[in-house]
C-alpha atoms as a PDB file:
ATOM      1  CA  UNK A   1     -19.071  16.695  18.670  1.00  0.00           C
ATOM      2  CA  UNK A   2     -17.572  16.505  15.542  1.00  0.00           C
ATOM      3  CA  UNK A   3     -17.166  19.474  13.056  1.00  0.00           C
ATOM      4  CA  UNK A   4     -19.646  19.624   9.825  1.00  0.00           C
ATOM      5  CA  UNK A   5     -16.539  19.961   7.743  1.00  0.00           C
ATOM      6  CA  UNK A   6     -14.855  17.470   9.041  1.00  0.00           C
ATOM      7  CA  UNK A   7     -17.083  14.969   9.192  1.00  0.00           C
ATOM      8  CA  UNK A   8     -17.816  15.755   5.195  1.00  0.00           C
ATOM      9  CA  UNK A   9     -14.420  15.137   3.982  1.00  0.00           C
ATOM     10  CA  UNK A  10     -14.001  11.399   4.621  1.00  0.00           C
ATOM     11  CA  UNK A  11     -17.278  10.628   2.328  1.00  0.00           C
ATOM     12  CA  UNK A  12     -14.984  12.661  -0.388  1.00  0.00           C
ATOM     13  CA  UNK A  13     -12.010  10.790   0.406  1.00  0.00           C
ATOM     14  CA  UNK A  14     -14.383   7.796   0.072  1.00  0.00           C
ATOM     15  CA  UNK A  15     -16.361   8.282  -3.202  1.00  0.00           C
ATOM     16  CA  UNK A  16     -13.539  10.529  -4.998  1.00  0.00           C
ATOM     17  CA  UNK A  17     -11.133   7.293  -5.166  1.00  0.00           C
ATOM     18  CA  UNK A  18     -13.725   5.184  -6.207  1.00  0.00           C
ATOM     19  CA  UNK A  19     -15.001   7.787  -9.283  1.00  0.00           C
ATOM     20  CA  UNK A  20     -11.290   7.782 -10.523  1.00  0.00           C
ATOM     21  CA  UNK A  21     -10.804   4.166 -10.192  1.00  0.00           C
ATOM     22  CA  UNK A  22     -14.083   4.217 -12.233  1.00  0.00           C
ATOM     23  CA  UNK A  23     -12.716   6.328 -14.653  1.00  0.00           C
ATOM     24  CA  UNK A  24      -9.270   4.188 -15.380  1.00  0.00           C
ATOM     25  CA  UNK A  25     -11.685   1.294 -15.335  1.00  0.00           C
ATOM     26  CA  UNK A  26     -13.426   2.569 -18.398  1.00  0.00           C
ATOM     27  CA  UNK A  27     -10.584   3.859 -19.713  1.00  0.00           C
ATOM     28  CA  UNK A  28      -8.504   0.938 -19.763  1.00  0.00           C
ATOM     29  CA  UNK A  29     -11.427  -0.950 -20.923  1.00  0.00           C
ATOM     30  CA  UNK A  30     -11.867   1.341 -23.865  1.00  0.00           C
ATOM     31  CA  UNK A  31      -8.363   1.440 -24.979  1.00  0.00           C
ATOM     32  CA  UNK A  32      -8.161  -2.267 -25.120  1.00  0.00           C
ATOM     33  CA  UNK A  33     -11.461  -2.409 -27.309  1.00  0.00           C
ATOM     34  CA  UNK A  34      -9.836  -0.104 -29.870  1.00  0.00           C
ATOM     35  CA  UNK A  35      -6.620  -2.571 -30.003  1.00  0.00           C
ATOM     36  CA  UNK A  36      -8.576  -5.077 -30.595  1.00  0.00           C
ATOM     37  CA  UNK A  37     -10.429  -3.382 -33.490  1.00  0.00           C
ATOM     38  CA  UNK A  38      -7.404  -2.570 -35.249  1.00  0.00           C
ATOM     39  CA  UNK A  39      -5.809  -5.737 -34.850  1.00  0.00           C
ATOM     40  CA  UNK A  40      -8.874  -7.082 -36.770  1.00  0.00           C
ATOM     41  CA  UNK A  41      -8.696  -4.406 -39.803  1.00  0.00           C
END
């Protein structure tokens, strides 16, 4: 059979992409909220 280890790191490789695109999601999201709020001052 496999190895413990290296059956673990795929799941990383999985879920540690996804928290990152998460990240520049919210990111992105919150940078153009604060555009839009000075624009509107």
């Amino acid at each position: 059979g496999t190895p413990q280890s290296a059956r673990n790191i795929p799941l990383a490789a999985i879920f540690l992409p996804l928290f990152l695109l998460q990240g520049v999601g919210v990111l992105f999201a919150v940078s153009k909220l604060v555009e839009k709020v000075i624009l509107l001052l």
